[in-house]
Structures are given as structure tokens and as C-alpha cells.
C-alpha atoms as a PDB file:
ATOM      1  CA  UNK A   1      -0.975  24.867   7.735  1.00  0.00           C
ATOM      2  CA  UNK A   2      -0.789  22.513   5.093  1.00  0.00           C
ATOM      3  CA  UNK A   3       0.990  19.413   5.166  1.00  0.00           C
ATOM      4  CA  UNK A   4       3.827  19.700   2.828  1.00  0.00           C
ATOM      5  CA  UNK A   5       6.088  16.548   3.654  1.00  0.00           C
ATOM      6  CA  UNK A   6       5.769  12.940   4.307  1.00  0.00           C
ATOM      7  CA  UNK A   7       6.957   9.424   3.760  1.00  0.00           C
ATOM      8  CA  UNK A   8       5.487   6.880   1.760  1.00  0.00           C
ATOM      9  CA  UNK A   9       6.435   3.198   2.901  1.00  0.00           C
ATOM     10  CA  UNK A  10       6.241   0.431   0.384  1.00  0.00           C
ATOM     11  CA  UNK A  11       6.516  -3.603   1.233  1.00  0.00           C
ATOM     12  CA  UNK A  12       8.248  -5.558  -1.318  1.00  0.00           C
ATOM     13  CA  UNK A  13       8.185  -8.664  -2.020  1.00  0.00           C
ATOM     14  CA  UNK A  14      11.458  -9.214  -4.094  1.00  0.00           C
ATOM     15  CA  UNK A  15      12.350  -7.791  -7.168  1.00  0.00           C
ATOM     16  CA  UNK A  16      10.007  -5.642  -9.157  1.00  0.00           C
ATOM     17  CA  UNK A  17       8.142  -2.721  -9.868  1.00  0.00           C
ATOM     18  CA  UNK A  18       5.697  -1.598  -7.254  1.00  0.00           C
ATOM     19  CA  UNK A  19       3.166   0.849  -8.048  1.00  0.00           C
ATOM     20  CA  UNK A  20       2.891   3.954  -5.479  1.00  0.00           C
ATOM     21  CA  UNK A  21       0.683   6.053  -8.159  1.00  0.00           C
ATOM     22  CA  UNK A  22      -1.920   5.798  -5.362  1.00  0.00           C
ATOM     23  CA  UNK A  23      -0.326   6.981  -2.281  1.00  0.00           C
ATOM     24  CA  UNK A  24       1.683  10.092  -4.047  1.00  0.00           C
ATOM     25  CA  UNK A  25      -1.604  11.129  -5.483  1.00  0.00           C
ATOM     26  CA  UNK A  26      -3.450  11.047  -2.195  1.00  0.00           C
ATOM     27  CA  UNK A  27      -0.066  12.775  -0.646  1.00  0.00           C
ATOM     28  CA  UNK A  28      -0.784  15.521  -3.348  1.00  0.00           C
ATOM     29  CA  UNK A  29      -3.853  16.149  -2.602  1.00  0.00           C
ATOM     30  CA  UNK A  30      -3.901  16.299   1.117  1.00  0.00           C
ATOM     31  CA  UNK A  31      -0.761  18.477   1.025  1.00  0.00           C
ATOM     32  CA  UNK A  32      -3.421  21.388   0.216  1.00  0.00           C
ATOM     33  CA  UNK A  33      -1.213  22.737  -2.278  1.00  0.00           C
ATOM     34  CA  UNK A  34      -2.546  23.632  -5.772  1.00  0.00           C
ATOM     35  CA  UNK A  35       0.158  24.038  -7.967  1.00  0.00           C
ATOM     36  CA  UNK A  36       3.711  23.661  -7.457  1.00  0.00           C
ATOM     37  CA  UNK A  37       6.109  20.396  -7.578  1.00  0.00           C
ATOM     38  CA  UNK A  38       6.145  17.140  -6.038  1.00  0.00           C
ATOM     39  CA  UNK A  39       9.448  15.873  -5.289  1.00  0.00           C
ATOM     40  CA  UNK A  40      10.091  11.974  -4.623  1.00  0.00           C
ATOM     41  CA  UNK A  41      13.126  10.867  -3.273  1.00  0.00           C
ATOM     42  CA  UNK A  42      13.759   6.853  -1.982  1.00  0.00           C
ATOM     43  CA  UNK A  43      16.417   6.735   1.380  1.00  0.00           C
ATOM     44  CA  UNK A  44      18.006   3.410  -0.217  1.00  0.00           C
ATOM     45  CA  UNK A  45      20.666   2.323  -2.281  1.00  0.00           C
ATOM     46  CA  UNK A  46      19.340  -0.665  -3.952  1.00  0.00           C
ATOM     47  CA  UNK A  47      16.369   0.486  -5.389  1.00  0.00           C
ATOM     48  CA  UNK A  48      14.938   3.217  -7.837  1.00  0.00           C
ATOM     49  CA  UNK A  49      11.955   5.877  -8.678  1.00  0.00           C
ATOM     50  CA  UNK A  50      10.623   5.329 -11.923  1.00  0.00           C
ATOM     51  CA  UNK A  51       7.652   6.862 -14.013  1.00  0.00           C
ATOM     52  CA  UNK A  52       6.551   4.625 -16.615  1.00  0.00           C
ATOM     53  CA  UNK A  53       3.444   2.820 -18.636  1.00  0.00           C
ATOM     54  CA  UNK A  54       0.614   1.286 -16.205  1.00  0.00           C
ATOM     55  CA  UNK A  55      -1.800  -0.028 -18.389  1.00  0.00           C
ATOM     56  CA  UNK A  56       0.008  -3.082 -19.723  1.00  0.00           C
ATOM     57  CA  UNK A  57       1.903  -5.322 -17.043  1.00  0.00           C
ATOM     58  CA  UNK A  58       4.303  -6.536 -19.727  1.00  0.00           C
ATOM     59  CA  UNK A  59       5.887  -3.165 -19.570  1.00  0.00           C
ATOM     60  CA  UNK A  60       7.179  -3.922 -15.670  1.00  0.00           C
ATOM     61  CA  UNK A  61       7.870  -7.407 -16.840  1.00  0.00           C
ATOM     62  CA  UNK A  62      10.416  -6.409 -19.462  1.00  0.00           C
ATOM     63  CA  UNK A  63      11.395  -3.829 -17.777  1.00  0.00           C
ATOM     64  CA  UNK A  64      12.580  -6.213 -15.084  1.00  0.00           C
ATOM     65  CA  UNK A  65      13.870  -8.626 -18.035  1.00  0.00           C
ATOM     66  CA  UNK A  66      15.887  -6.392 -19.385  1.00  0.00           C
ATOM     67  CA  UNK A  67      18.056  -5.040 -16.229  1.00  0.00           C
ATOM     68  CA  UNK A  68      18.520  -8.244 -15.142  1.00  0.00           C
ATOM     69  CA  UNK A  69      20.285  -8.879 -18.721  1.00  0.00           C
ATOM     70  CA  UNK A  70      21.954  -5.685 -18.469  1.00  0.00           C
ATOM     71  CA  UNK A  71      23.052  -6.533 -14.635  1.00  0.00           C
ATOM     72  CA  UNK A  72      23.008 -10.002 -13.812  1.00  0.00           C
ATOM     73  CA  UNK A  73      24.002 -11.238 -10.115  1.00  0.00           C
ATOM     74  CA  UNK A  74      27.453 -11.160  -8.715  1.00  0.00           C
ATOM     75  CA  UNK A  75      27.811 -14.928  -9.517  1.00  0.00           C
ATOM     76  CA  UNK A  76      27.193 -14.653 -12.884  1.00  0.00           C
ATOM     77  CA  UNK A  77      30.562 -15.511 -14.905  1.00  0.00           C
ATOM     78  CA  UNK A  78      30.285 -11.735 -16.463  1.00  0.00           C
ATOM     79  CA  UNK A  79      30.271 -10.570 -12.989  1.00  0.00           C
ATOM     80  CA  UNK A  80      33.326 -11.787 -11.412  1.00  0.00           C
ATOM     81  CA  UNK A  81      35.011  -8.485 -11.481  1.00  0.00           C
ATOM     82  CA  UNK A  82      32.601  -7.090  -8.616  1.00  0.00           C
ATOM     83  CA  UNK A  83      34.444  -6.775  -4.970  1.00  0.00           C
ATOM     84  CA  UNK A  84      31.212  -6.390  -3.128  1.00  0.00           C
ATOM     85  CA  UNK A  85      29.956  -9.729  -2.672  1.00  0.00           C
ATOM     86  CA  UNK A  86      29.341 -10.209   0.566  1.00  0.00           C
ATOM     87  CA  UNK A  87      25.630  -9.546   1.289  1.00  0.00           C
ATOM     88  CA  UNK A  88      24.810 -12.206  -1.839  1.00  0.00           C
ATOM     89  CA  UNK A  89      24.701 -11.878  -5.278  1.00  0.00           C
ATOM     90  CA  UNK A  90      22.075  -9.638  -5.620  1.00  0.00           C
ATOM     91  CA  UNK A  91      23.247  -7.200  -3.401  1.00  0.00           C
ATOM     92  CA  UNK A  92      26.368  -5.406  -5.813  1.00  0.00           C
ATOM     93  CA  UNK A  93      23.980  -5.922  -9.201  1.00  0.00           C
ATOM     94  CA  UNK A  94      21.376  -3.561  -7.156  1.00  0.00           C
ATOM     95  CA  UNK A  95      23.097  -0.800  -6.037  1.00  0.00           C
ATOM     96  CA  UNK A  96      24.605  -0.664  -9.859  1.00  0.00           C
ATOM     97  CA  UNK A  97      20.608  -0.536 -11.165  1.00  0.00           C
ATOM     98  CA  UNK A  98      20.558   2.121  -8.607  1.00  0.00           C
ATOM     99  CA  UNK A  99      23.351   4.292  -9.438  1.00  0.00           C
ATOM    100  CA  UNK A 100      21.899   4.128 -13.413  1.00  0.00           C
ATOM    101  CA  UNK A 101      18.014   4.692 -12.842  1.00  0.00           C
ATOM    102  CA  UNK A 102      17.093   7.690 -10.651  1.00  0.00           C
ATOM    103  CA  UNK A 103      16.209   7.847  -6.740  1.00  0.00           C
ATOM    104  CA  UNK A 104      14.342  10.796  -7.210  1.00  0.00           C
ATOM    105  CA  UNK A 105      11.764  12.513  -9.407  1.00  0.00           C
ATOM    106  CA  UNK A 106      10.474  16.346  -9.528  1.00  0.00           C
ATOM    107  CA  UNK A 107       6.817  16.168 -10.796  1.00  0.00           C
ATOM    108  CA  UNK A 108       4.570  18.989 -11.210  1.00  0.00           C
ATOM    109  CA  UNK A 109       1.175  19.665  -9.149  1.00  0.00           C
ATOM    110  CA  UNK A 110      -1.735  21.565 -11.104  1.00  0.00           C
ATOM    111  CA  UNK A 111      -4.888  21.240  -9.203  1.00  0.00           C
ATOM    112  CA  UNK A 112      -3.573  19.731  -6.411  1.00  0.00           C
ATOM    113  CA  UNK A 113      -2.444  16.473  -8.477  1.00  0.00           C
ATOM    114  CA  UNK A 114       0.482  15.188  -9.956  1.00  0.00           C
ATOM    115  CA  UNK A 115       0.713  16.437 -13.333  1.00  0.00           C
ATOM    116  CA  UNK A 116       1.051  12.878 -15.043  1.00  0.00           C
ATOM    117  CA  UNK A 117      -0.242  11.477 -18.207  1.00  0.00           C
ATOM    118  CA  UNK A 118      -2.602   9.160 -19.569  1.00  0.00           C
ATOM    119  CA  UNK A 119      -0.421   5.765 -18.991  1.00  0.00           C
ATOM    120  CA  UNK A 120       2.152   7.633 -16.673  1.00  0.00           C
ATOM    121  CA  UNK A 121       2.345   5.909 -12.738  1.00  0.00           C
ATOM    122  CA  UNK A 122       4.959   6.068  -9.938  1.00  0.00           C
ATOM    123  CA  UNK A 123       7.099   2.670  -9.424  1.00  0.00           C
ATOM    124  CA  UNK A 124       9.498   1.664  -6.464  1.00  0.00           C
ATOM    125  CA  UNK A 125      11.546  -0.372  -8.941  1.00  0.00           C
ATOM    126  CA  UNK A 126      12.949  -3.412  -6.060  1.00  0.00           C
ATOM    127  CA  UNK A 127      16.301  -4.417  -7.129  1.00  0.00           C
ATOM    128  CA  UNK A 128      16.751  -7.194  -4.158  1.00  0.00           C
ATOM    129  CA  UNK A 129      15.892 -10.681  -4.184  1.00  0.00           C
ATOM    130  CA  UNK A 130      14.342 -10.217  -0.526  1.00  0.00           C
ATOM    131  CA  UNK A 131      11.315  -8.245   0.625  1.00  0.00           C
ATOM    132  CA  UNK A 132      12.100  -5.354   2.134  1.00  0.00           C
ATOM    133  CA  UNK A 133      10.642  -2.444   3.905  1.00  0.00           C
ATOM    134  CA  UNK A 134      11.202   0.865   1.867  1.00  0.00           C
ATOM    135  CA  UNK A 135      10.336   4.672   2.657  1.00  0.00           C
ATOM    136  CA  UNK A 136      10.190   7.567  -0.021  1.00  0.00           C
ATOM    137  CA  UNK A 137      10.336  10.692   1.261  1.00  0.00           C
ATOM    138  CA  UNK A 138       7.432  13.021  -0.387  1.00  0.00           C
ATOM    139  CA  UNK A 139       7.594  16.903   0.079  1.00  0.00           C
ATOM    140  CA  UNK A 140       4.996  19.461  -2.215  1.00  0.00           C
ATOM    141  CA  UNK A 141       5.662  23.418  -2.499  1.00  0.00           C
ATOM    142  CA  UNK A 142       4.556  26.089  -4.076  1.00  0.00           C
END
């Protein structure tokens, strides 16, 4: 039978996007399945899924910019209202990028590949300061 579910495990290095493009498509494929959906879901709550542009690096780069405007750490002035403070200041600032960007995605399979497009690839979007060891969960059906 076809394998139909896995994990993908990613090593970060701090905050950041991390391409997994590689390792979904290879999932895809070896899952035997021709056409169905791929669904990605992360088993943490300080980081996200994203799809997004992989051809220029100053996409990631503002992307990163730009949420750390939106949600700077816990010691930031604008941030004294947070409770959760305990595990350091980046810890509260990343599960809120988490509960705003999504933890999973549904992507189609035609041909036994992910459906994306031209500039489309798969990020593990690290909201911690610290590396850390994360898993995806990957399952394909018909």
C-alpha cells in the first residue's frame, strides 16, 4: 500500500522562514498517490505554515521585518500588557504570530505533485529566537 502519512522534521536556527518545498514534494511523490490533497499541519505553537514567493530572498526578509513590527518582543514598551512572560520575550510575541498565520495548509496533488505555482514554496515560518527541532505532520489522499 502506499504511504499516505509522514512527518517532516525541520532544524531551525532562530527566527525565519525555512523552506520545506523539497521534502513535501518528495513526500508527494513517494506517497504513490496521483491526485488528491496534501495536507500540512505543524504540532507547535510558536511557529507557522506558509506558502509564499521563492525566487527572491527579500520576500522572507520582509516578511520577517514586518511581523516583527507588527509583534515585537514582550519587552518592548508596546508590549507590556502581555502576562506570559516567563519563557523570554520572544516566547508570548510567537505564539501571537501563530494564532494569526496558519499551522496548516490543504494543497492539491495532480500527478503525484503538489499543485503549486511558478514562485509558490512551502515555509516553516520560526517565530523563536532559539533553534529548535520542529515536525509537520504530512498525510496525501485521494
Amino acid at each position: 500500500m502506499a504511504r499516505r502519512s509522514g512527518k517532516i522534521s525541520i532544524e531551525t536556527r532562530g527566527q525565519g522562514l525555512y523552506e520545506i518545498t523539497d521534502d513535501v514534494v518528495r513526500f508527494a511523490r513517494e506517497s504513490g498517490v496521483g491526485e488528491g490533497v496534501l495536507t500540512l499541519f505543524v504540532r507547535h505553537t510558536s511557529c507557522s505554515l506558509l506558502i509564499q514567493e521563492n525566487a527572491d530572498p527579500d520576500v522572507r526578509r520582509d516578511l520577517l521585518a514586518f511581523l516583527s513590527r507588527l509583534v515585537p518582543p514582550s519587552d518592548d514598551p508596546s508590549m507590556a500588557y502581555l502576562a506570559h512572560t516567563l519563557e523570554g520575550p520572544d516566547d508570548m510575541p510567537a505564539h501571537i504570530k501563530a494564532a494569526i498565520l496558519p499551522v496548516s495548509l490543504s494543497i492539491p496533488v495532480i500527478d503525484g505533485r503538489p499543485a503549486l505555482g511558478t514562485w509558490q514554496g512551502i515555509y516553516l515560518f520560526e517565530h523563536r529566537d532559539q533553534p529548535h527541532r520542529r515536525e509537520v505532520v504530512a498525510t496525501v489522499g485521494g
